[in-house]
Every structure is written in C-alpha cells, then in structure tokens.
Protein backbone atom coordinates (compact mmCIF):
# COMPACT_ATOMS: atom_id res chain seq x y z
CA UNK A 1 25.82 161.82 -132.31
CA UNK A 2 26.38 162.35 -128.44
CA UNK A 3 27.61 165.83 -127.56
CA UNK A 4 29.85 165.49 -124.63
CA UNK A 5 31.03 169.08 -122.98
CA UNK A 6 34.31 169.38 -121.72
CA UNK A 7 34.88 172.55 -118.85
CA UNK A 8 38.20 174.17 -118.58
CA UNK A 9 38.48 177.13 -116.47
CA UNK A 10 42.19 177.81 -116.21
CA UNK A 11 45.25 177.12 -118.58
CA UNK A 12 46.80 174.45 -116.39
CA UNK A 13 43.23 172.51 -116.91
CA UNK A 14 43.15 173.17 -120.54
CA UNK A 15 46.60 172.23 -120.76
CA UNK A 16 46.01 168.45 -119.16
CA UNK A 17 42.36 167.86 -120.99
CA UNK A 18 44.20 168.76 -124.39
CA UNK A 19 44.28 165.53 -125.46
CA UNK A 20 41.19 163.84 -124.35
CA UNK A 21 39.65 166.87 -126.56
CA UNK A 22 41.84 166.23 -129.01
CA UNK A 23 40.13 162.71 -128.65
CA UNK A 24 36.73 163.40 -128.58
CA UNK A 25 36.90 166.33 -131.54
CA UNK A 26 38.44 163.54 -133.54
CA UNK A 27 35.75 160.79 -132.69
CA UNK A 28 33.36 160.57 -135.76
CA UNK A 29 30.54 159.01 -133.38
CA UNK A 30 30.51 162.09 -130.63
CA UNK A 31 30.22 165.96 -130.97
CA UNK A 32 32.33 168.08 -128.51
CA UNK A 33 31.21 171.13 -126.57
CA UNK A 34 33.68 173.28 -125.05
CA UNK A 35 32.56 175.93 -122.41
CA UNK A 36 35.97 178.40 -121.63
CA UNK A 37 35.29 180.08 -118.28
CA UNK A 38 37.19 181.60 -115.11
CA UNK A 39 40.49 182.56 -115.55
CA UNK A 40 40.88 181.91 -119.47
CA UNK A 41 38.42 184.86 -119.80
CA UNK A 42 40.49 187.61 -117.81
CA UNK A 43 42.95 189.78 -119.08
CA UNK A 44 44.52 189.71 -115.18
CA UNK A 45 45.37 185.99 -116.41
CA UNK A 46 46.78 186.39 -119.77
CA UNK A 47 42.94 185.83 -121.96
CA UNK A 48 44.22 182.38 -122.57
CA UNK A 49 40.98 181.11 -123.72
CA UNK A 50 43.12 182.38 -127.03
CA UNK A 51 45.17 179.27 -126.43
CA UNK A 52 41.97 176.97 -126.69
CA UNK A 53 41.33 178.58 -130.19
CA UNK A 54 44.79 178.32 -131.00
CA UNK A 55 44.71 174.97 -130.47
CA UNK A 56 41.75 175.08 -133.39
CA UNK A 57 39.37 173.82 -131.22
CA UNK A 58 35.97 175.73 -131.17
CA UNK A 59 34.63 177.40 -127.80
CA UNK A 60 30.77 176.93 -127.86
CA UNK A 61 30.58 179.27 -124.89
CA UNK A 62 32.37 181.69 -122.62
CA UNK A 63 30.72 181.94 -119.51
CA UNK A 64 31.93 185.37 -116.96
CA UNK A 65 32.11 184.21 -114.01
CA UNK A 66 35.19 186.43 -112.48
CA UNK A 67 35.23 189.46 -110.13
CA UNK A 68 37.60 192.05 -109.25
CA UNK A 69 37.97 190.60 -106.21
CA UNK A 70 39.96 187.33 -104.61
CA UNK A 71 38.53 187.85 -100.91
CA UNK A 72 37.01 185.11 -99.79
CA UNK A 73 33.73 187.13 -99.97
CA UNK A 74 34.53 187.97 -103.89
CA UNK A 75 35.22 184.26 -104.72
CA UNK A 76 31.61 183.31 -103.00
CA UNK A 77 29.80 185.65 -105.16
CA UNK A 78 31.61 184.43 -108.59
CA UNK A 79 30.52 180.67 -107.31
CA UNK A 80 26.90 182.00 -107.37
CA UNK A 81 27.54 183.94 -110.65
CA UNK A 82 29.01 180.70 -112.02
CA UNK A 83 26.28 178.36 -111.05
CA UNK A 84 23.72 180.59 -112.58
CA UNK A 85 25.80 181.33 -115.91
CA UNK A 86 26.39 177.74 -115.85
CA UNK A 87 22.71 176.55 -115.82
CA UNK A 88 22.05 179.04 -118.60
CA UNK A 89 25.01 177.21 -120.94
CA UNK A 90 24.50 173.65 -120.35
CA UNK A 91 20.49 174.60 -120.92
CA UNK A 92 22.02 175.74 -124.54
CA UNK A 93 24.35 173.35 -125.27
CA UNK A 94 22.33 170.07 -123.62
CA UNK A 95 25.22 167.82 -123.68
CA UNK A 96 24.60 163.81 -122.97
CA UNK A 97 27.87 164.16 -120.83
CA UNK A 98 29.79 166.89 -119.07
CA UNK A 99 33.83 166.16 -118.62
CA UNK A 100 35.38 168.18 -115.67
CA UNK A 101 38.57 167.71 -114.36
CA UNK A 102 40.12 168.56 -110.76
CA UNK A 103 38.93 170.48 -107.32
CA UNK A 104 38.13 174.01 -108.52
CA UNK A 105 35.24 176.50 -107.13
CA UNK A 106 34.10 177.19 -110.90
CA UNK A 107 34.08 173.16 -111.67
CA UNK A 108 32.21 172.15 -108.35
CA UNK A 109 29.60 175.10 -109.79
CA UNK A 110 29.09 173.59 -112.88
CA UNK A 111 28.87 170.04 -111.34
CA UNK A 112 26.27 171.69 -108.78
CA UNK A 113 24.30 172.47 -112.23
CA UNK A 114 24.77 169.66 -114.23
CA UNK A 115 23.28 167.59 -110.95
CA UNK A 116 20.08 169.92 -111.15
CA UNK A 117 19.72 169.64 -114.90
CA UNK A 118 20.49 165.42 -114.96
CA UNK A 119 23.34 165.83 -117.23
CA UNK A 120 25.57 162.94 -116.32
CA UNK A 121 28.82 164.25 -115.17
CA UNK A 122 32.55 162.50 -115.96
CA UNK A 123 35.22 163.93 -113.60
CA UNK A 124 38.47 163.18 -113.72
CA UNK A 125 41.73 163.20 -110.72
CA UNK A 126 38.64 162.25 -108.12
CA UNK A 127 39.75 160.88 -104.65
CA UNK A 128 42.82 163.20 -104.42
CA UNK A 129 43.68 164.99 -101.14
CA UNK A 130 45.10 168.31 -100.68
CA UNK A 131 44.69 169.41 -97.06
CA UNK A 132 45.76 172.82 -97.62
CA UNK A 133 42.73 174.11 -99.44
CA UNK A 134 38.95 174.29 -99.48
CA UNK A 135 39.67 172.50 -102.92
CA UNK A 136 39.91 169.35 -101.00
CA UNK A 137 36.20 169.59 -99.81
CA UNK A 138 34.99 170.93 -103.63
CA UNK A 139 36.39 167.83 -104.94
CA UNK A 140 34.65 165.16 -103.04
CA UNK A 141 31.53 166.88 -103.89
CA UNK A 142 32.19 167.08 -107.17
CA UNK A 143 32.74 163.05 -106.92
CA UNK A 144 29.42 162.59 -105.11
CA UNK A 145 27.69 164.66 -108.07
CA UNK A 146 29.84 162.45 -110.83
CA UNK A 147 28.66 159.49 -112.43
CA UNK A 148 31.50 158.31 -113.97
CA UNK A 149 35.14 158.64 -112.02
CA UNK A 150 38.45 158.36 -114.00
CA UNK A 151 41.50 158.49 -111.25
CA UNK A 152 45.36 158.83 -110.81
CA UNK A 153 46.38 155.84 -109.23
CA UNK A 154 44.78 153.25 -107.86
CA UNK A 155 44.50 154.55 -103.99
CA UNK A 156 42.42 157.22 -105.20
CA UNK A 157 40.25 154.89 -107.03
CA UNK A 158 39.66 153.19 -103.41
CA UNK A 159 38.58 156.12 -101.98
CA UNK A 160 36.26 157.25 -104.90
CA UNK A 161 35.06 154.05 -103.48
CA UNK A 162 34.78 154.44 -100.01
CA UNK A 163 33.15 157.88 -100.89
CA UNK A 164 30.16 155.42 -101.72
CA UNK A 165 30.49 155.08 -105.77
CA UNK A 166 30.19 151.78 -107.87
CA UNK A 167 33.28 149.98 -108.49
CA UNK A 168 31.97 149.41 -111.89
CA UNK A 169 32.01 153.29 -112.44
CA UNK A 170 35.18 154.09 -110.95
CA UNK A 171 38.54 153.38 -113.49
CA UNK A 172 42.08 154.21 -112.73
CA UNK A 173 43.43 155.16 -115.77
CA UNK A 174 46.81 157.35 -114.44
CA UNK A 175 47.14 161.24 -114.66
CA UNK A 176 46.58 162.55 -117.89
CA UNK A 177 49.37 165.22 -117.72
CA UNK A 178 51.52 162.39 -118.31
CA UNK A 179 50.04 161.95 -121.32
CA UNK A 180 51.19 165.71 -122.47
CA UNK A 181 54.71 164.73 -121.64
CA UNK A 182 54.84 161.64 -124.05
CA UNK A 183 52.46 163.55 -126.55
CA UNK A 184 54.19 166.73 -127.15
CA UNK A 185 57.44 167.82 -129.41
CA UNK A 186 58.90 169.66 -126.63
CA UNK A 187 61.26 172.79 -127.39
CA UNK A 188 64.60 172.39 -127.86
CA UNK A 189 66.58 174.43 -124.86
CA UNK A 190 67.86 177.41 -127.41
CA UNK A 191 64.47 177.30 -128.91
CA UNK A 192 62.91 177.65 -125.88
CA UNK A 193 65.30 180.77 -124.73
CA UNK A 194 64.07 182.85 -127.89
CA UNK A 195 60.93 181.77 -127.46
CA UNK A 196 60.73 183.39 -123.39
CA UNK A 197 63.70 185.60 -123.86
CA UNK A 198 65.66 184.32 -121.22
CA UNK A 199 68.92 182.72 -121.22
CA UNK A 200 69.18 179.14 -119.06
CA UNK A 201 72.29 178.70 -119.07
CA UNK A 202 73.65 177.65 -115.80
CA UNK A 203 71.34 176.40 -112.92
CA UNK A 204 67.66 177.04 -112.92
CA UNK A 205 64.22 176.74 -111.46
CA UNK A 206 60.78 177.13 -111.90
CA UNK A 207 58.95 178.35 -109.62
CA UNK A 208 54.63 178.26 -108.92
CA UNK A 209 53.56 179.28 -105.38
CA UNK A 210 49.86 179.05 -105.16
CA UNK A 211 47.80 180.07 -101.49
CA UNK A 212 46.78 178.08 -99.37
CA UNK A 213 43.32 179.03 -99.02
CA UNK A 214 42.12 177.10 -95.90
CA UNK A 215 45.13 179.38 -93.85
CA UNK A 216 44.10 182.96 -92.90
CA UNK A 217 46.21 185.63 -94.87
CA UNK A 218 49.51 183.00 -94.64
CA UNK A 219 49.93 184.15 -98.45
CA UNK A 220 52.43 187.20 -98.18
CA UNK A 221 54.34 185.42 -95.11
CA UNK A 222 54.88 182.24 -96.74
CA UNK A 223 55.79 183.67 -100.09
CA UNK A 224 58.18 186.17 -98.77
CA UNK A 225 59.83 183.09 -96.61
CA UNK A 226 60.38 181.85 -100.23
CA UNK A 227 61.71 184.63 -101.92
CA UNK A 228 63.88 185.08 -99.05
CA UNK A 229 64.94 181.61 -99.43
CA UNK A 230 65.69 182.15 -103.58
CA UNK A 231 67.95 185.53 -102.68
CA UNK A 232 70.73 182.72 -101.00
CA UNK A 233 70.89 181.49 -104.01
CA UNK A 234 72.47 183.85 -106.42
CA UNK A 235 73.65 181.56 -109.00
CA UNK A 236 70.21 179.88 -109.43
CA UNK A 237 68.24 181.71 -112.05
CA UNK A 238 64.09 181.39 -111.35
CA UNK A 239 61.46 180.89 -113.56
CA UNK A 240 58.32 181.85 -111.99
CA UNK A 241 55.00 180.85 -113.11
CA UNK A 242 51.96 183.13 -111.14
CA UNK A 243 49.51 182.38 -108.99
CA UNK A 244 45.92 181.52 -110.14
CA UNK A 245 42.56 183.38 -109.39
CA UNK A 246 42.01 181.92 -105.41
CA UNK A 247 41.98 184.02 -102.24
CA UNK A 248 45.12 186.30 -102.03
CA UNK A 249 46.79 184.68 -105.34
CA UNK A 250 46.90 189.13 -106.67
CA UNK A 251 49.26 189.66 -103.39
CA UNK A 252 51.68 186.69 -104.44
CA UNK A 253 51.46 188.15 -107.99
CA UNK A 254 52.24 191.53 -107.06
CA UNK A 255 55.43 190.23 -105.37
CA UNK A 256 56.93 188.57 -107.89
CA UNK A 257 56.81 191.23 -110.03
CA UNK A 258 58.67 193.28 -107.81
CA UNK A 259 60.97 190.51 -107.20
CA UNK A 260 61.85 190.41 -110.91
CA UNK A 261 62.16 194.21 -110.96
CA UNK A 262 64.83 194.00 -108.37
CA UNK A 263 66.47 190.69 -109.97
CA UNK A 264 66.09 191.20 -113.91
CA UNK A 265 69.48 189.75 -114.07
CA UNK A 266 68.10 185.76 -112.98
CA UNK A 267 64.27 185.84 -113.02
CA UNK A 268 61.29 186.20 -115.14
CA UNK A 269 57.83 185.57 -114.33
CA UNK A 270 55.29 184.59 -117.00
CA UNK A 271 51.22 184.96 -116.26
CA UNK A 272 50.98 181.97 -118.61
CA UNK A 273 53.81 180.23 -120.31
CA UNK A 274 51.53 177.31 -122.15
CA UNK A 275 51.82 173.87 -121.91
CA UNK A 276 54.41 173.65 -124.76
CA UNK A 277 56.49 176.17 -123.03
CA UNK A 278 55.70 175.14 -119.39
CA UNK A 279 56.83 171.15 -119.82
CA UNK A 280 59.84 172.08 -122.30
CA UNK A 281 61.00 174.27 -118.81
CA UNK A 282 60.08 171.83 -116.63
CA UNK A 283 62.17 169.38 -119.22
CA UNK A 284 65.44 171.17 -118.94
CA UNK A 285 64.99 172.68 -115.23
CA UNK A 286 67.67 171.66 -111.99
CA UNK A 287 64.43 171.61 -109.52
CA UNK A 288 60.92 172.89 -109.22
CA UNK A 289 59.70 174.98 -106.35
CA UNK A 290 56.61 175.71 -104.58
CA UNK A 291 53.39 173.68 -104.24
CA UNK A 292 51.47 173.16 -107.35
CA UNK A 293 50.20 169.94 -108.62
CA UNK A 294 52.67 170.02 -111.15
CA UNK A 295 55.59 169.93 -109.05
CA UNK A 296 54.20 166.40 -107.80
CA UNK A 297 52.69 164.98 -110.66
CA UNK A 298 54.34 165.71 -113.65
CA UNK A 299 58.25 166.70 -112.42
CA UNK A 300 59.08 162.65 -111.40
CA UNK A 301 58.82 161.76 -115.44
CA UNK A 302 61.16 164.06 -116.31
CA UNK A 303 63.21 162.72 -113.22
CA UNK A 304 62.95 166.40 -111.71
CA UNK A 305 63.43 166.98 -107.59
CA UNK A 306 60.81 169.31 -106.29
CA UNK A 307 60.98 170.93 -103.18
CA UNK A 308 57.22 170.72 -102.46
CA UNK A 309 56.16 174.26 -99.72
CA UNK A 310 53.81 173.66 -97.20
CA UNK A 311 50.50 171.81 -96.71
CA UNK A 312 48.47 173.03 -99.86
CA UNK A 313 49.61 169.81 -101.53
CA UNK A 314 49.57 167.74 -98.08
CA UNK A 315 48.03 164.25 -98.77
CA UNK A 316 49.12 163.42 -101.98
CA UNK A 317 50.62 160.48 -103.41
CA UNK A 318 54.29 161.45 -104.51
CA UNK A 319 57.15 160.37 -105.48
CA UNK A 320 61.05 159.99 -104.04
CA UNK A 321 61.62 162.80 -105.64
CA UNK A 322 60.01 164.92 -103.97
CA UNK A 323 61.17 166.58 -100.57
CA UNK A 324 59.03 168.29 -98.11
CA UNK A 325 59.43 171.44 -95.95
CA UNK A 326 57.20 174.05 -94.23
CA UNK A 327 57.08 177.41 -95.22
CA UNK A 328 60.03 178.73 -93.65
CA UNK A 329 63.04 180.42 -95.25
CA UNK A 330 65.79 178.17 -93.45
CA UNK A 331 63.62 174.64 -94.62
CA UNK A 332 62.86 176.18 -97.68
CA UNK A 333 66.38 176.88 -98.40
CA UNK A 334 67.90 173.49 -96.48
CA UNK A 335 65.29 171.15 -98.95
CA UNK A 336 67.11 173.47 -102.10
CA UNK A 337 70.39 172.66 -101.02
CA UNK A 338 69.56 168.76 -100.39
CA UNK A 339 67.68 168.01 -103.78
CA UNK A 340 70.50 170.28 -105.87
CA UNK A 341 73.28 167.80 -104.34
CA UNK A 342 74.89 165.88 -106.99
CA UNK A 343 74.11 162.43 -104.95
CA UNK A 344 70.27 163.42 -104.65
CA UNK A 345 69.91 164.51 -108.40
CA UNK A 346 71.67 160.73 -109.68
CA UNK A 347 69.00 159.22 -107.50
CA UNK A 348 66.11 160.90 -108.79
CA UNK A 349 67.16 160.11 -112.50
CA UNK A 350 66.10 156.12 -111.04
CA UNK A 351 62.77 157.36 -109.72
CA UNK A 352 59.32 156.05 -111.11
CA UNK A 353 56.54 158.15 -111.33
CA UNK A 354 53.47 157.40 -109.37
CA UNK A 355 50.87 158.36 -111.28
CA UNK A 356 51.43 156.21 -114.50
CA UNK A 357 53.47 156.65 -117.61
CA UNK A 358 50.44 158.23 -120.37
CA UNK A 359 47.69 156.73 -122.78
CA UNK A 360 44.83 157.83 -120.34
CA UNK A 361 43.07 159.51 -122.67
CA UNK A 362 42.03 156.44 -124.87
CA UNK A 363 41.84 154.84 -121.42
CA UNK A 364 38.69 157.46 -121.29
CA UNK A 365 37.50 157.24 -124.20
CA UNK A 366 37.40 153.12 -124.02
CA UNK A 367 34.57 153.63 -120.93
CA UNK A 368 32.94 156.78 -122.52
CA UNK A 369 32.21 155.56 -125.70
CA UNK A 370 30.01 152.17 -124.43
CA UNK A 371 28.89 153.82 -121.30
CA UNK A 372 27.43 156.71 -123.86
CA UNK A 373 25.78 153.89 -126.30
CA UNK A 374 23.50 153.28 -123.34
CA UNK A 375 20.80 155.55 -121.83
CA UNK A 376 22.53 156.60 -118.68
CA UNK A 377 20.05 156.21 -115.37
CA UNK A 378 22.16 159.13 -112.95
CA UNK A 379 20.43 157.36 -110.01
CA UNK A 380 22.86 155.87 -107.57
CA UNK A 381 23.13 153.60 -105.21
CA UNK A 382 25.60 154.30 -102.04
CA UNK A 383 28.09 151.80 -101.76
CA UNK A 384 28.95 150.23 -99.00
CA UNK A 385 32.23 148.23 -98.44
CA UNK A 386 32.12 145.09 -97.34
CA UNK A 387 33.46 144.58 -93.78
C-alpha cells in the first residue's frame, strides 16, 4: 500500500481537505497519514485537532510548532521549530506522498522538509494571489517544491505554469470547499440556533477579519474601522468568526470580545464554529464580512454578497458577488448598504461561482492513484512557455 500524508494545521484547512481524507481513508489500495499541527494543537484556538478525531479519522502525529507569541519575530521562530519537528515526523511516518493545501508558514515548513527528505509533495489551491500577505510569497514556494499541482480555476493553473511546472502535472480540478457545500447535511436554521445559542432571526452576518500581515501594525486600525462600521447598523446581528494564529491576529481577537461584551444583545463570536456549523451560517446569512478566503470562494454558491475589506484577498479571482472597499468605516459601511439592497441581493441569487461547482476530490484522487502506481522521479525540468 502507498501511505500518502495529508497536513492540516488549522480548522478552516481541515475543514476543506475533509473529503479528499475521507477519500483516501476509504481507498483500499493507499494508507493515510495525518500529521495535526499549528493551530489545531492550541487551546488559544479552540484544540480542534478534537474535530479531526471526531471526524474518526486517526492523527498519526501532532507536531508543536506554536509560540506564545504572533510578532513577526515569534512566527519566525515557530517556522524553524516547524521545519525541524517536521523533518522528525515525515522521517517516522515516510509517506510516498505528502498532500498540503494553501499558503500557510507551517505548510511552506513542511514542504521545505519534504523537499530535503524527496518525499514528493501534492499541493493543492497553487497559483492563487493574495497581495495582502507574506502568504502570497509562501505559496509560490510551496508550488516550486510540489510535484504535483491541483488548482481552482483554470487561470491559476496557467500560472502554476508560468511558475515553470509541467503541464502534464498541473490539473484544475475547482476548489474543494465546494465540495463541502454539496457534501454536507447542513443544519436546519432552528437547529443551528440551539446548536450556537443565538437567535437569527432578522438580518445577519458573519463576520472573519484576518491581518494583513505584509502592512505594519494596520490590524487594530482596520478592525476598529470595521467595528465602527457594524455599530451603524443596529438591526444587523453579527456572527463573528476569530482571527487565526498570524502577526497581530490576538489584538483582533481581543476586540471582538470586547465588542460582544458591549453588544451581547446582536453578536457572538466563536474561536471555531466547525465546518458543519460554519457553512449552515454561511447558508442562511444576509452577507459576509471581512477578508477571508471564504468570503470569496465559498459565499457565491450559496448566492451570498460579501463585502470583501482591504487588500489581504487582493488578486483573486471572484465573483459578481462580491464588492470591494478599503478599510475605512464610511466604504466599509457604503459596500454594507449596497450589497443588503433588495436589487443587489436578486442579482446575486443569478451569480455563478468561479471556482467550480464540487467533485474535486475524486478529481484528485483520479491523478493520485496512477501517478502513485509509478515510481515518482521529483526531478524537474523548468518549463518554459513557448513564445
């Protein structure tokens, strides 16, 4: 059997490789390998490695790889931490393929690894840009040290070529948190009120406000502009959803818990809601705010507007759905107003999403499966385009 190694490092990860390791646990011709890591392991971040478990799915290892810190000095020292603890797993485990989604520190670490040790590396959402972060440089590294590329939408596969990789390696195969949507039973809306204790009824939004790590200290400003923005709104009850592990994400934490302190009425703020929880919200919400992935990626198949903050998302593919503004309280609140008008919302329900309507993980497992049957040579080739 082939052991192939899937990395997760945070529950919005988990929550989009769920059913490729669904997949591959299934597959009677592989063995899966599951290393938990980052924020699943910290209690700061709910411990929602428990979700992973929950889920029945075994963790072969939990690798540390967190500090108490999220200066920019504290999140180089848990890359080096990672990279070593990394080495020390995959040296363990010694899959014949490592599976690593996305554009985060602790996944360019383990690619960094993986490239040392010749452990062929799969890595999924490659060719994405996000000009707001250092993310955007971590994952075109992480493409350069992947062997096989499975992308969004076909403009990212282009530039997975341009970055120099094989056509014959690269497949666009959609965005696999599609795949959640069409996949899941989602909660029914009283069912999901007694499951978060909240009552929806009325206007809502959810909320995920993320830094934007290649700005110095912009993180208390620009949230604070958005909060500001919310408080105009007193008939719109907020869902918020906090920040992850990256530079400055405690002080955005730390605000909206003293936002929901003051406004216990209309908000509630969840470290982790799950993936069940998160899309049955997104399902039933009036508009999503901030500047996560989600917000551009997922929202447009449940024809959702999102008012998309800032440049942390900058350069992605999105849909009409989505509208645009910097991170000031009078844009903020002006994109609000237009994507909660009736005439807006009727046009969204018409909107297709960009990134593909599910199925990508046996669009995965269709490549893996031959590609594995072969002895994989992780020499490349640059290639060039033709001019």
């Amino acid at each position: 059997m082939k052991k192939v190694c899937v990395v997760t490092g945070t529950r919005a990860e988990y929550g989009l490789l769920r059913p490729l390791i669904k997949r591959i646990e299934e597959d009677q011709d592989l063995e899966l390998q599951i290393i938990a890591t980052g924020m699943h392991l910290s209690p700061e971040f709910g411990m929602t490695y428990r979700e992973i478990e929950k889920d029945g799915v075994t963790i072969n290892e939990k690798v540390e790889i967190l500090l108490s810190s999220d200066s920019s000095v504290g999140i180089s020292k848990s890359m080096g931490l990672a990279m070593i603890s990394f080495s020390e797993s995959l040296a363990r485990l010694k899959p014949d393929l490592l599976v690593v989604l996305g554009d985060r520190y602790e996944i360019f670490a383990v690619a960094s690894a993986a490239s040392v040790m010749k452990i062929p590396v799969a890595h999924l959402h490659g060719g994405e840009t996000t000009e707001g972060a250092f993310d955007e440089a971590f994952r075109h590294s992480i493409t350069k040290m992947s062997y096989f590329h499975f992308t969004s939408t076909e403009e990212y596969r282009n530039r997975v070529i341009q970055l120099g990789e094989n056509p014959s390696r690269v497949f666009n195969v959609g965005a696999i948190g599609i795949e959640n949507i069409m996949m899941l039973d989602l909660l029914a809306k009283s069912d999901l009120e007694e499951s978060i204790d909240f009552d929806l009824r009325g206007k809502f939004a959810l909320v995920t406000f993320h830094p934007v790590t290649l700005e110095n200290s912009t993180s208390k400003e620009q949230f604070k502009n958005l909060l500001d923005a919310l408080d105009q709104f007193t008939d719109l009850k907020v869902i918020f959803t906090k920040s992850n592990s990256d530079t400055d994400g405690r002080i955005i934490n730390q605000m909206i818990d003293d936002y929901v302190m003051e406004n216990k009425d209309r908000t509630i703020a969840f470290t982790s809601m799950g993936q069940l929880r998160y899309l049955s919200a997104m399902s039933y919400t009036d508009i999503v705010i901030g500047n996560s992935s989600s917000g551009i990626i997922e929202a447009p198949s449940f024809h959702v507007p999102t008012v998309n903050i800032g440049d942390r998302q900058k350069g992605r593919i999105q849909a009409e759905s989505t509208v645009n503004c910097k991170p000031v309280t009078e844009e903020i609140k002006a994109a609000i107003m237009k994507v909660l008008d009736p005439e807006f919302k009727e046009a969204v329900k018409h909107v297709s999403n960009p990134y593909g309507n599910g199925c990508v993980s046996s669009k995965i497992m269709d490549q893996i499966k031959p590609l594995l049957e072969k002895e994989v040579n992780i020499k490349k080739s640059f290639y060039n385009l033709k001019r």
